[in-house]
Every structure is written in structure tokens, then in C-alpha cells.
PDB file of N, CA and C in Angstrom:
ATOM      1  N   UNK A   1     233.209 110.745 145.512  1.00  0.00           N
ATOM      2  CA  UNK A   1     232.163 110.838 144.554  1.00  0.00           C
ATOM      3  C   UNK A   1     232.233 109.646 143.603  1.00  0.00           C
ATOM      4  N   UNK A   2     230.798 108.643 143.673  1.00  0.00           N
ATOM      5  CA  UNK A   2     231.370 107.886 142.541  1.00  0.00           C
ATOM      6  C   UNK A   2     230.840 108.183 141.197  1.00  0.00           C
ATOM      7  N   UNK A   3     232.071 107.638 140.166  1.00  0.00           N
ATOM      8  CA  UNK A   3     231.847 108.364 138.674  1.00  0.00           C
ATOM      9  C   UNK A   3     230.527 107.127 138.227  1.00  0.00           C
ATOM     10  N   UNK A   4     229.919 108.269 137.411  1.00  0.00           N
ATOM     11  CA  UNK A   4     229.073 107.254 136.549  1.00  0.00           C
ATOM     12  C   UNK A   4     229.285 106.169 135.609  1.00  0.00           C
ATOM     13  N   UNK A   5     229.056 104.960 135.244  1.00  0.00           N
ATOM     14  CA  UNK A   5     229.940 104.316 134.213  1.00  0.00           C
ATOM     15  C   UNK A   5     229.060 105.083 132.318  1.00  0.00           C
ATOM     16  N   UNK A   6     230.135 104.953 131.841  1.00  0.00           N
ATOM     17  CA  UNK A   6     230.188 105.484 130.666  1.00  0.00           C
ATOM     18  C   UNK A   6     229.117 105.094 129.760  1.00  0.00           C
ATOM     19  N   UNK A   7     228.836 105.743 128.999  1.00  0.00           N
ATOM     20  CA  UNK A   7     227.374 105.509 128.076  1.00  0.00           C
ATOM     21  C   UNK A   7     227.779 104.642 127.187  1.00  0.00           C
ATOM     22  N   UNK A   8     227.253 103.548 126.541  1.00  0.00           N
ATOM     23  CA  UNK A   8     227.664 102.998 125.745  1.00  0.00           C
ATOM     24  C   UNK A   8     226.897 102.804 124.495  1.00  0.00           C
ATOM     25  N   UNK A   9     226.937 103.121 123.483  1.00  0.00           N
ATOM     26  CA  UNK A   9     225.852 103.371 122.624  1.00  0.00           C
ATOM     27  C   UNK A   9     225.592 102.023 121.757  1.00  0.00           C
ATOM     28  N   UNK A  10     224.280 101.718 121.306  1.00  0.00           N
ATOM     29  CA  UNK A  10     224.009 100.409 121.072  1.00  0.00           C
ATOM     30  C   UNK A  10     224.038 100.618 119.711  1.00  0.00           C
ATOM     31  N   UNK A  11     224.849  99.356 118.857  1.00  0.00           N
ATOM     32  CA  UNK A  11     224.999 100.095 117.334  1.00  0.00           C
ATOM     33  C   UNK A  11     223.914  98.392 117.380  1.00  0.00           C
ATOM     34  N   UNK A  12     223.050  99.253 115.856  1.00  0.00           N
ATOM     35  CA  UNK A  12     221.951  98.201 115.383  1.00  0.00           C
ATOM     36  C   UNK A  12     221.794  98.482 114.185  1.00  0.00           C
ATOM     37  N   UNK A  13     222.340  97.187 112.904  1.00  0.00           N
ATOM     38  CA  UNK A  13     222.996  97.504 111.610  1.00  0.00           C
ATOM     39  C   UNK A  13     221.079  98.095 110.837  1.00  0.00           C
ATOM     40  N   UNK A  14     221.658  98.697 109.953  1.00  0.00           N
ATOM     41  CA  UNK A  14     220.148  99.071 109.511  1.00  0.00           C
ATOM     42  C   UNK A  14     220.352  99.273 107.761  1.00  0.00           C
ATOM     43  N   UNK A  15     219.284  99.291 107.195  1.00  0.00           N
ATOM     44  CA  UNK A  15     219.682 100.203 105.941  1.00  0.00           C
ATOM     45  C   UNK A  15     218.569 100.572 105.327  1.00  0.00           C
ATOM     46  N   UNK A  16     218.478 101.551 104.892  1.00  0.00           N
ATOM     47  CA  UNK A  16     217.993 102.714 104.975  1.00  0.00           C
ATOM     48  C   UNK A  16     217.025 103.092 106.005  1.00  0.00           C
ATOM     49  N   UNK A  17     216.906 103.138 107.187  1.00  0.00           N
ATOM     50  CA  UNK A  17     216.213 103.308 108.512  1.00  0.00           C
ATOM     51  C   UNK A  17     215.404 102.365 108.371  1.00  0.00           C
ATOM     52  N   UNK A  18     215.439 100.810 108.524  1.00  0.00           N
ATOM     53  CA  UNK A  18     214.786  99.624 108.114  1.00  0.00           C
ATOM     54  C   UNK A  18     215.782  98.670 109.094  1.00  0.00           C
ATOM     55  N   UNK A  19     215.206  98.200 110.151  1.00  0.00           N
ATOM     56  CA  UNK A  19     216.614  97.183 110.742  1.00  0.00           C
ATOM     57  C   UNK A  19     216.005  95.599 110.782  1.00  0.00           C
ATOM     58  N   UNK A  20     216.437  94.747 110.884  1.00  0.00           N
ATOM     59  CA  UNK A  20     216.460  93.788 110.793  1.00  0.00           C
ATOM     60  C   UNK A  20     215.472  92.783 111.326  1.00  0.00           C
ATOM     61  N   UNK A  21     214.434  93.797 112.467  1.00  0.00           N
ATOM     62  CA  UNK A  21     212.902  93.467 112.917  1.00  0.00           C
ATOM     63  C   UNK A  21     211.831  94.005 111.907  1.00  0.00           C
ATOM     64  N   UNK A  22     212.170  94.825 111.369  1.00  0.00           N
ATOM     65  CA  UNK A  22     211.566  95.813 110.729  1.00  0.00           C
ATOM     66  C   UNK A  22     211.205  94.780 109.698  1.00  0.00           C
ATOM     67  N   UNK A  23     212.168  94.839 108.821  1.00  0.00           N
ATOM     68  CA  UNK A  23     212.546  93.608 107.448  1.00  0.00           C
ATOM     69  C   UNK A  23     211.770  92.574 107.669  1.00  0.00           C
ATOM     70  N   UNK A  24     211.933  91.869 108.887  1.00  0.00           N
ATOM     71  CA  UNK A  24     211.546  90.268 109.077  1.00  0.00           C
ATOM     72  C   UNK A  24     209.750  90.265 108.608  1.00  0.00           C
ATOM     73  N   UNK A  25     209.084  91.412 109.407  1.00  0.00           N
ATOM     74  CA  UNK A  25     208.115  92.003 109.667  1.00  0.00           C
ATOM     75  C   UNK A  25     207.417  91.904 108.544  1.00  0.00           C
ATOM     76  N   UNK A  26     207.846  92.630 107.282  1.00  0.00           N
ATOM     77  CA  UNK A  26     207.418  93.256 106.191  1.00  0.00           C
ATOM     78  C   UNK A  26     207.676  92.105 105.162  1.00  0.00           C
ATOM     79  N   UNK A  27     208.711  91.667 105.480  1.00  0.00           N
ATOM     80  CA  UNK A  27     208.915  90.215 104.419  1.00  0.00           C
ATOM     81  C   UNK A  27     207.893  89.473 104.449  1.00  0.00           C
ATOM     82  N   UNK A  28     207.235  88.176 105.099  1.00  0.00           N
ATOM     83  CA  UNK A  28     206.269  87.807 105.421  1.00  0.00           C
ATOM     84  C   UNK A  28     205.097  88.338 104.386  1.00  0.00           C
ATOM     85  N   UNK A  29     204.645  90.013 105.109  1.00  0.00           N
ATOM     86  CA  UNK A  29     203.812  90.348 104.803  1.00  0.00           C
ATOM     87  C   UNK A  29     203.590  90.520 102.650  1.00  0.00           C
ATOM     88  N   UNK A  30     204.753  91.095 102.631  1.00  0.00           N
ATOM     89  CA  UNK A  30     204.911  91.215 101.645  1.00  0.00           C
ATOM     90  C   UNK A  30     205.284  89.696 100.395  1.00  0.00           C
ATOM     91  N   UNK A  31     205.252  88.781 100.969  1.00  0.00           N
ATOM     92  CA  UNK A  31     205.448  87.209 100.278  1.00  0.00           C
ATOM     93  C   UNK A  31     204.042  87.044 100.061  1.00  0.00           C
ATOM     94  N   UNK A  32     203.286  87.119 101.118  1.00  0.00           N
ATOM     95  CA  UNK A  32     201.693  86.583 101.129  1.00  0.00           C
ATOM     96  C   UNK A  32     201.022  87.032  99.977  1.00  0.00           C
ATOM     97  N   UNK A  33     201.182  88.569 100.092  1.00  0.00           N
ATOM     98  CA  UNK A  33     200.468  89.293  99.045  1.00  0.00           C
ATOM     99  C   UNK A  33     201.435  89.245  97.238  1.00  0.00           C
ATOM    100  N   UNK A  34     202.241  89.131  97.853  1.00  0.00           N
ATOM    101  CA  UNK A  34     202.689  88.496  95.935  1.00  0.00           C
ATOM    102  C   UNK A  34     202.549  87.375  95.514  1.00  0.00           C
ATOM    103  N   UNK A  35     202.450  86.214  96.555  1.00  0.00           N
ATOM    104  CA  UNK A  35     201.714  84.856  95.816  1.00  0.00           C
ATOM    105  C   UNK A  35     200.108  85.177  95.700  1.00  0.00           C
ATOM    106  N   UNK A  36     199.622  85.827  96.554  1.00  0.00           N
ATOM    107  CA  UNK A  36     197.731  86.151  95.831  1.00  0.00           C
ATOM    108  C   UNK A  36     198.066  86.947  94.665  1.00  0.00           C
ATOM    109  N   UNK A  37     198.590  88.262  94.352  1.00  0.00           N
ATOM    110  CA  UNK A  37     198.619  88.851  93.061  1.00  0.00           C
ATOM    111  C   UNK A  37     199.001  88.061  92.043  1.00  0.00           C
ATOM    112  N   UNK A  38     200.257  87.159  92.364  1.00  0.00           N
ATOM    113  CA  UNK A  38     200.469  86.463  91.324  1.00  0.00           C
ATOM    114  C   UNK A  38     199.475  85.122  91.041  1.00  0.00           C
ATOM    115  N   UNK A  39     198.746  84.214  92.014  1.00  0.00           N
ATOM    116  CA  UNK A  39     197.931  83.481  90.792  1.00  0.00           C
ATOM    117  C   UNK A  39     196.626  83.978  90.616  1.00  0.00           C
ATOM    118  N   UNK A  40     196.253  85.492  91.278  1.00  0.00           N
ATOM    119  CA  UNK A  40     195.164  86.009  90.701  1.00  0.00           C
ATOM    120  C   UNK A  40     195.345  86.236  89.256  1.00  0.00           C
ATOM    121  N   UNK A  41     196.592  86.783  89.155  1.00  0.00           N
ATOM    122  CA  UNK A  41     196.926  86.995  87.460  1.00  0.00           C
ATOM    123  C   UNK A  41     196.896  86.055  86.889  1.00  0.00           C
ATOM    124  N   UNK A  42     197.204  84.735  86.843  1.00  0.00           N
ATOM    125  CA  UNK A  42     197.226  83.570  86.259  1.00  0.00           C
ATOM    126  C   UNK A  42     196.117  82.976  85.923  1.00  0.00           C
ATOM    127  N   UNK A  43     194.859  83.320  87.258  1.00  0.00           N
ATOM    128  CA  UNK A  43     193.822  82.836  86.834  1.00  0.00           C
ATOM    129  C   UNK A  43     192.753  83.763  85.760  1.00  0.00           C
ATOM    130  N   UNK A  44     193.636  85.116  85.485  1.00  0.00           N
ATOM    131  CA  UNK A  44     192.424  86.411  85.507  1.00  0.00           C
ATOM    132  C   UNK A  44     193.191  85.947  83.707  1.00  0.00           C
ATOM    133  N   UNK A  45     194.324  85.526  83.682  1.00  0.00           N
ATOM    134  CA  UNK A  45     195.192  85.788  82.553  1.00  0.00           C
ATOM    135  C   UNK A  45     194.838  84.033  81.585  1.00  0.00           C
ATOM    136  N   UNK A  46     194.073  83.508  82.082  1.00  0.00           N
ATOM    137  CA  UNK A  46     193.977  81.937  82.151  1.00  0.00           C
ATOM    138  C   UNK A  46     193.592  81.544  80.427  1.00  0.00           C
ATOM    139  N   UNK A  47     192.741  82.735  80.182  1.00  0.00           N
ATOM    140  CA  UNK A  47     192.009  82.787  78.890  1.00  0.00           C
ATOM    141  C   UNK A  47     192.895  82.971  77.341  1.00  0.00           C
ATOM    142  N   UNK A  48     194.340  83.848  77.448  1.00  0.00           N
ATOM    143  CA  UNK A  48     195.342  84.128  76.995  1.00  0.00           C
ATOM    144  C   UNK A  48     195.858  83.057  76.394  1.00  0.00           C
ATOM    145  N   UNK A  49     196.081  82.505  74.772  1.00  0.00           N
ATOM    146  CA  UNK A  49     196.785  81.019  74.542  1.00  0.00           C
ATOM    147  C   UNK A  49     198.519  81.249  74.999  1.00  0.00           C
ATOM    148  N   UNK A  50     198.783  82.281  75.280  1.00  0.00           N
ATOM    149  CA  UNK A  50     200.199  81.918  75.134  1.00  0.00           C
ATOM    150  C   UNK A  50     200.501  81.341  76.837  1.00  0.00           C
ATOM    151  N   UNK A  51     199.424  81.827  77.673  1.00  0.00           N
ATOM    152  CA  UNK A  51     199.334  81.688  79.431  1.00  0.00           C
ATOM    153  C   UNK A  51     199.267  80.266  79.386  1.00  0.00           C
ATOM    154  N   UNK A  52     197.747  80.259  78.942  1.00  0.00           N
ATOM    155  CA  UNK A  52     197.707  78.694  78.948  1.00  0.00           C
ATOM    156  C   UNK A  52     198.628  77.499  78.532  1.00  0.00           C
ATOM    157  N   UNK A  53     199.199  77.782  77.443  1.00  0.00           N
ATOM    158  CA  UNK A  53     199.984  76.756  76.691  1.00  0.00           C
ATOM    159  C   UNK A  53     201.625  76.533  77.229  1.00  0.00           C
ATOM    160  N   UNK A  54     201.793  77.904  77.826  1.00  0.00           N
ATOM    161  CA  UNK A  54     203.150  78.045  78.494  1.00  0.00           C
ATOM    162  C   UNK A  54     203.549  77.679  79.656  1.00  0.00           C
ATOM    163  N   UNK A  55     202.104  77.934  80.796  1.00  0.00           N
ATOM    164  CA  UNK A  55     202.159  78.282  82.166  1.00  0.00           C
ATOM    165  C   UNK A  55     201.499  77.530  82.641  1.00  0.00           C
ATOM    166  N   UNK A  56     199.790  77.330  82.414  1.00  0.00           N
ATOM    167  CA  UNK A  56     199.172  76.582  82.693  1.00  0.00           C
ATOM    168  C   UNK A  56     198.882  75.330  82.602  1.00  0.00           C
ATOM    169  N   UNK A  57     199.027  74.733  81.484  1.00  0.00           N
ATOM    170  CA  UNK A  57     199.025  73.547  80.532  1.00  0.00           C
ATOM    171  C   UNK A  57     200.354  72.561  81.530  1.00  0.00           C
ATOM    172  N   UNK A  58     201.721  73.225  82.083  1.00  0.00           N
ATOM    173  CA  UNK A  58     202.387  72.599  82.591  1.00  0.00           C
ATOM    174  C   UNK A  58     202.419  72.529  83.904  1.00  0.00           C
ATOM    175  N   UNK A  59     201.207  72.339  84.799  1.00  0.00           N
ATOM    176  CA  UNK A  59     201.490  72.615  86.105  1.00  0.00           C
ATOM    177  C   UNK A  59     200.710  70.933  86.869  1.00  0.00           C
ATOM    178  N   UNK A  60     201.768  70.638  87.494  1.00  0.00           N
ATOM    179  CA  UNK A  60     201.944  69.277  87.525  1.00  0.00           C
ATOM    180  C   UNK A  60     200.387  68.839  87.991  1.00  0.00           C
ATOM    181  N   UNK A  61     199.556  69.326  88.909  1.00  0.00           N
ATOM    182  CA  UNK A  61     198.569  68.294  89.652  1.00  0.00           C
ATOM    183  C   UNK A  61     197.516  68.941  88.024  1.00  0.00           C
ATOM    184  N   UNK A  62     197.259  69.967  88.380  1.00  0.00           N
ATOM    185  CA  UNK A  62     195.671  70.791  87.486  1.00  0.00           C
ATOM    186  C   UNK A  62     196.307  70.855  86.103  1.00  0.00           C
ATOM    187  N   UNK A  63     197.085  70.287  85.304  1.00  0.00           N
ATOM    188  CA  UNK A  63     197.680  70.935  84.058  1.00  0.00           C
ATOM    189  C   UNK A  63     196.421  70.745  82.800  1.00  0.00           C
ATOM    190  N   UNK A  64     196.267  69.313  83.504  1.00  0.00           N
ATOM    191  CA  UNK A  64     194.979  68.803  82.697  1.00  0.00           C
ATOM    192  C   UNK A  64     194.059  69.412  82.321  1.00  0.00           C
ATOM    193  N   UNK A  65     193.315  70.468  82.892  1.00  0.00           N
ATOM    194  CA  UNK A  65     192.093  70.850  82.876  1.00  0.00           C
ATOM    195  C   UNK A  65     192.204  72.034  81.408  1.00  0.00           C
ATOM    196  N   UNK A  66     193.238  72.580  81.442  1.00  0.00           N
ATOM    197  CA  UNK A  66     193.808  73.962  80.682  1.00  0.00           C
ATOM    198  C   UNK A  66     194.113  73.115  79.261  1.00  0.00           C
ATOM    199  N   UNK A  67     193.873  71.613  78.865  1.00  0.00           N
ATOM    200  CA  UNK A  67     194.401  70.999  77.747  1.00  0.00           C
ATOM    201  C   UNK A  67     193.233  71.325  76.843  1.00  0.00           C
ATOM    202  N   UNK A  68     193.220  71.735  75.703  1.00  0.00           N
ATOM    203  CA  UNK A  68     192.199  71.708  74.736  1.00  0.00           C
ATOM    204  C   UNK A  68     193.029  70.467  73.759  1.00  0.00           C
ATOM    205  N   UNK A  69     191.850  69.679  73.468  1.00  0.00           N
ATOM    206  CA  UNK A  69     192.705  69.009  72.147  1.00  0.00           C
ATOM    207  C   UNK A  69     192.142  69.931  71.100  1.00  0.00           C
ATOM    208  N   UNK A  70     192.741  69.702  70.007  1.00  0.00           N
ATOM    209  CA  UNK A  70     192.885  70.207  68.025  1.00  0.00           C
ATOM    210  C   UNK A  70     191.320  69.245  67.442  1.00  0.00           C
ATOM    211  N   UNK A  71     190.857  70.143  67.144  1.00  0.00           N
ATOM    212  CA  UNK A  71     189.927  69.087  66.372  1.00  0.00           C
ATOM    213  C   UNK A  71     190.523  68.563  64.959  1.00  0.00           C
ATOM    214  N   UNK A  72     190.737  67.444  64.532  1.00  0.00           N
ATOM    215  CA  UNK A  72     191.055  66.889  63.677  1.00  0.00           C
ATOM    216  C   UNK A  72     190.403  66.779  62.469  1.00  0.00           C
ATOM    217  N   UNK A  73     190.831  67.619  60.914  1.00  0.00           N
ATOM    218  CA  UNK A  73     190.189  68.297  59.791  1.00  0.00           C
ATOM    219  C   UNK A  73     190.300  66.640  58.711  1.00  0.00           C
TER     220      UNK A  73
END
């Protein structure tokens, strides 16, 4: 009789029932949609002086556009 060979069980690291295809998957997805939320906010938030003067005002190519000059009294 020949014996069957032995089962060998496939270990596949995971955490919390999430494995490492899973992750790759969702990462991606989930990068895309936080760079649109985030400069939707930036642009929705654009009007704000502390946005502008902090965030906007320093952004190397467009910084220009967000410059108000002081009118001079």
C-alpha cells in the first residue's frame, strides 16, 4: 500500500486577516484617494489667511498666485 505524503500546511504571515496581497491592493488604492482629499482641502481651504500664508504662499512652481501684496498707508 503506498502511504500518502503528508499534508503540509502553507503558513502565509497576515495581520489581522489582511495578508500581504491584500495590503499591496488597498495601499495604492488608498494613497490615490488621500492625495485628492488632501489638495481638495487645500484648494476648498485656499480662502483661509493662515492656509494661504502658511501652505500656499510656499509652494515652489504656483506660490505666486496666493501672494497678495499690503497696500501701502
Amino acid at each position: 500500500m503506498a502511504r500518502a505524503p503528508p499534508i503540509q500546511p502553507r503558513l502565509r504571515a497576515n495581520i489581522g486577516g489582511y495578508s500581504a496581497e491584500t495590503a499591496r491592493y488597498w495601499i495604492g488604492s488608498s494613497a490615490r484617494w488621500g492625495a485628492f482629499a488632501g489638495v481638495a482641502a487645500l484648494f476648498l481651504l485656499s480662502q483661509v489667511p493662515i492656509i494661504k500664508q502658511s501652505v500656499l504662499q510656499k509652494t515652489p512652481v504656483i506660490g505666486g498666485y496666493w501672494k497678495v501684496e499690503e497696500a501701502k498707508k
